[in-house]
Protein backbone atom coordinates (compact mmCIF):
# COMPACT_ATOMS: atom_id res chain seq x y z
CA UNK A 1 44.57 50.78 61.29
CA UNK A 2 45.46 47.28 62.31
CA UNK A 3 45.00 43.89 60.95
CA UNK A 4 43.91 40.38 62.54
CA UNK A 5 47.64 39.92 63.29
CA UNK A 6 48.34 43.47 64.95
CA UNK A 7 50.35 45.35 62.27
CA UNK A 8 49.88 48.43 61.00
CA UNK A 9 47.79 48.46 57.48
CA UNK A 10 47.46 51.26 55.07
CA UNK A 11 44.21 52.38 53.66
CA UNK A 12 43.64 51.20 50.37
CA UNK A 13 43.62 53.73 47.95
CA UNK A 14 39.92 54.81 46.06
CA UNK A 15 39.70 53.96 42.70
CA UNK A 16 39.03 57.64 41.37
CA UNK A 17 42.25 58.50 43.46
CA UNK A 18 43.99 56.47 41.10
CA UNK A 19 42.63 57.55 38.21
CA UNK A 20 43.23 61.10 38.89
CA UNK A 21 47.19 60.68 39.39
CA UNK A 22 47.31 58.13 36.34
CA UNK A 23 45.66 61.23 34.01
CA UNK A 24 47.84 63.75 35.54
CA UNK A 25 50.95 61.37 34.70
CA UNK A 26 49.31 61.53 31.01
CA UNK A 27 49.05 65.12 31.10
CA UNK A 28 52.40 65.82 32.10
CA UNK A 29 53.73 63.95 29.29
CA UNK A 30 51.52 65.28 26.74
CA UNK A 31 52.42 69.41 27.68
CA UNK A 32 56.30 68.13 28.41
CA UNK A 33 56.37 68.92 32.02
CA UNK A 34 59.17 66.34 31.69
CA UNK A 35 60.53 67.56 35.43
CA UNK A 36 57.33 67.47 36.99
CA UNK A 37 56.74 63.96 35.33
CA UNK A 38 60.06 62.37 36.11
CA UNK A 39 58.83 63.81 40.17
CA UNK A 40 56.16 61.17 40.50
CA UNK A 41 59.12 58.30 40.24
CA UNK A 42 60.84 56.46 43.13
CA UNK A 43 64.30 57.12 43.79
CA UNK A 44 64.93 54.19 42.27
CA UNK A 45 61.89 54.08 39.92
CA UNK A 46 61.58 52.57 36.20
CA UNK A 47 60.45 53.11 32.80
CA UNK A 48 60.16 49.62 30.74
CA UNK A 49 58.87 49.15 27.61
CA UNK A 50 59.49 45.56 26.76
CA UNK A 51 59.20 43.76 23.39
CA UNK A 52 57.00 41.24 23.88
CA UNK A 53 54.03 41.03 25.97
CA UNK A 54 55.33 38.02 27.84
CA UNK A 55 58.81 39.01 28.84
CA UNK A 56 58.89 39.26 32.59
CA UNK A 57 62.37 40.13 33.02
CA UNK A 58 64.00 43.39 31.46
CA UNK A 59 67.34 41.95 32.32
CA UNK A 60 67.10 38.70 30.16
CA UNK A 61 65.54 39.94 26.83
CA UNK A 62 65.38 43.25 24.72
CA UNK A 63 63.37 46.14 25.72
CA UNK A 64 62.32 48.80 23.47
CA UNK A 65 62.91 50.79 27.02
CA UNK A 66 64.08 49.59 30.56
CA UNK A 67 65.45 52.70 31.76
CA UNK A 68 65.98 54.18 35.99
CA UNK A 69 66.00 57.60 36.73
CA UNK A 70 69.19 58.58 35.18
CA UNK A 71 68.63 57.24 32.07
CA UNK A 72 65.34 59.01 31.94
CA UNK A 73 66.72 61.96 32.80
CA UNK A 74 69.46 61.65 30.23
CA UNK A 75 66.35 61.29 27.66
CA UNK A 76 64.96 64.46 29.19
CA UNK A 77 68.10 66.38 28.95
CA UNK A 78 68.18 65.15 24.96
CA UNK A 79 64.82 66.04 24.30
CA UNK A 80 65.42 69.70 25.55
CA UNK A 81 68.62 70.04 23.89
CA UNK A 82 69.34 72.82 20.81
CA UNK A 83 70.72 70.39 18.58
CA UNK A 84 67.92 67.84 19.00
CA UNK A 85 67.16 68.28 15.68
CA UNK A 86 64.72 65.42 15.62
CA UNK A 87 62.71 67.69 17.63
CA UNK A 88 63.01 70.68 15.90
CA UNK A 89 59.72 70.88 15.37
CA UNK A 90 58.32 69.63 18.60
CA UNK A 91 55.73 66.40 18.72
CA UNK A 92 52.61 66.91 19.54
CA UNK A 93 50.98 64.13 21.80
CA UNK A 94 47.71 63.00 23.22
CA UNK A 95 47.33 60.28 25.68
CA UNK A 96 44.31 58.75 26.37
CA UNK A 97 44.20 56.54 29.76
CA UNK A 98 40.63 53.97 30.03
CA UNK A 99 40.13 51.37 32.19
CA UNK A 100 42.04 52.02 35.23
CA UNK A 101 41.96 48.96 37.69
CA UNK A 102 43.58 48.32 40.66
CA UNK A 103 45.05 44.37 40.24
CA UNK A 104 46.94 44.35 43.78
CA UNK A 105 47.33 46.48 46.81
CA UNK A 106 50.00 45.39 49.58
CA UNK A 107 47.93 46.43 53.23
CA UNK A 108 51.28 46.42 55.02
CA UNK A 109 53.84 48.56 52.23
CA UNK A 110 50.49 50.30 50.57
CA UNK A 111 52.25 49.35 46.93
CA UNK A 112 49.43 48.75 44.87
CA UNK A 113 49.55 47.44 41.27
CA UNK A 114 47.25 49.48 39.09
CA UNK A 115 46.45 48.54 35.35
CA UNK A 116 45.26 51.04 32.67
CA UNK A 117 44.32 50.69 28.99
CA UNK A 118 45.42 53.64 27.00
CA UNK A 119 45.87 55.16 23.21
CA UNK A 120 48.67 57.44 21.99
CA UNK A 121 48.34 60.06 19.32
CA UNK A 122 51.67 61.75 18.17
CA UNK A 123 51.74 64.34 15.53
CA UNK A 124 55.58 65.14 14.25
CA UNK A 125 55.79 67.66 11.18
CA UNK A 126 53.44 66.28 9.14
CA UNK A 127 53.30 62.14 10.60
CA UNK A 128 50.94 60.76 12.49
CA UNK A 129 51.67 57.75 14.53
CA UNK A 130 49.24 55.56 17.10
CA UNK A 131 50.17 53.79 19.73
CA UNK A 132 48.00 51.36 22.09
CA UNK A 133 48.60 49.22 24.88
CA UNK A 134 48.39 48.65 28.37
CA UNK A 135 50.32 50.47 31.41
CA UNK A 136 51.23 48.46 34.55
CA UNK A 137 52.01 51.00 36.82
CA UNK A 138 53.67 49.63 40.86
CA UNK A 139 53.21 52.84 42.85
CA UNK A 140 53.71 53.29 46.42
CA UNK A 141 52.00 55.94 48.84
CA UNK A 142 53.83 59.50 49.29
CA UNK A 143 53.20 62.79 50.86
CA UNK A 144 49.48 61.90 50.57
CA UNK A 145 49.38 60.57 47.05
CA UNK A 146 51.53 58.26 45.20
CA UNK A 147 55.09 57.73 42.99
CA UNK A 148 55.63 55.48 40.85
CA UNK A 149 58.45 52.66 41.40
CA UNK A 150 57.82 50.86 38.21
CA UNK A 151 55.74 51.70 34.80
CA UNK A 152 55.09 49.07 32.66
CA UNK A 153 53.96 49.76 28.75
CA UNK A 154 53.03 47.03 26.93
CA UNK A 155 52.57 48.29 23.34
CA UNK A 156 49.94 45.79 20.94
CA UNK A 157 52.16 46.90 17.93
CA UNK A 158 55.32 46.87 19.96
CA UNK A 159 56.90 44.26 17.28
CA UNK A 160 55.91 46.56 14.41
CA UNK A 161 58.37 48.28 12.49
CA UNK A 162 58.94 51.72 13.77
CA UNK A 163 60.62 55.29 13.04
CA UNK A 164 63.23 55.77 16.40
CA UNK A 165 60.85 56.00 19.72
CA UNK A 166 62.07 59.45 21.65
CA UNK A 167 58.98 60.10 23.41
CA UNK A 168 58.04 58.31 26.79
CA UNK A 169 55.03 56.75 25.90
């Protein structure tokens, strides 16, 4: 396809399309396909949880999270580990993704900028903890479907006081 000016455009991605890869990136978490999930980023792709919901720069305030593919990995590697005894007895999670809209979409790249609400349930021994937010997710189109070169999640109770945060959320 080509627009007014000539270049090449990329189709914009369906909304259900979008839906479906932003609920398989939930299930993945949730039954700790942690390989599978750390697939659908970017070579240079990140995972950043910021403080506030204003901050628009991981580099000049504190994140909760603002972590590239190694560092996820690293996180990965932990969470499988013998020793992690924090995990001992594994959590239990349940995301719940709502709301998916598409804010942005690029017709020369094909990056879009995709917004979800969502709710996390985790169950560890015998806690339960919530989490709620919002997911900004920057993907880009790949072998027919998309990866992800940024995820964004902005937590409501992100200043709350919390027990350590191992999970991706």
């Amino acid at each position: 396809m080509k627009s007014a000016t000539g270049a090449a455009t990329v189709r914009k991605p369906n909304l259900p399309d979008l839906e479906q890869f932003l609920y398989r990136e939930a299930m993945l978490l949730d039954r700790k396909l942690w390989d599978e999930w750390l697939g659908l980023f970017t070579d240079d792709g990140c995972y950043w949880v910021p403080l506030f919901f204003e901050q628009s720069d991981p580099m000049e305030h504190t994140s909760l999270f603002y972590e590239d593919r190694v560092l996820m990995q690293m996180r990965i590697d932990r969470l499988r580990h013998p020793r992690a005894f924090s995990q001992e007895t594994p959590s239990l999670t349940s995301h719940v993704v709502a709301g998916v809209m598409l804010e942005q979409f690029d017709e020369t790249s094909g990056e879009c900028i995709v917004r979800s609400s969502f709710h996390l349930l985790e169950f560890h021994g015998e806690e339960h903890r919530i989490f709620g937010g919002f997911a900004t997710f920057t993907l880009v189109p790949a072998d027919g479907s998309f990866k992800i070169k940024l995820k964004r999640v902005d937590l409501i109770n992100a200043g709350g006081m919390h027990e350590p945060l191992q999970l991706f959320i």
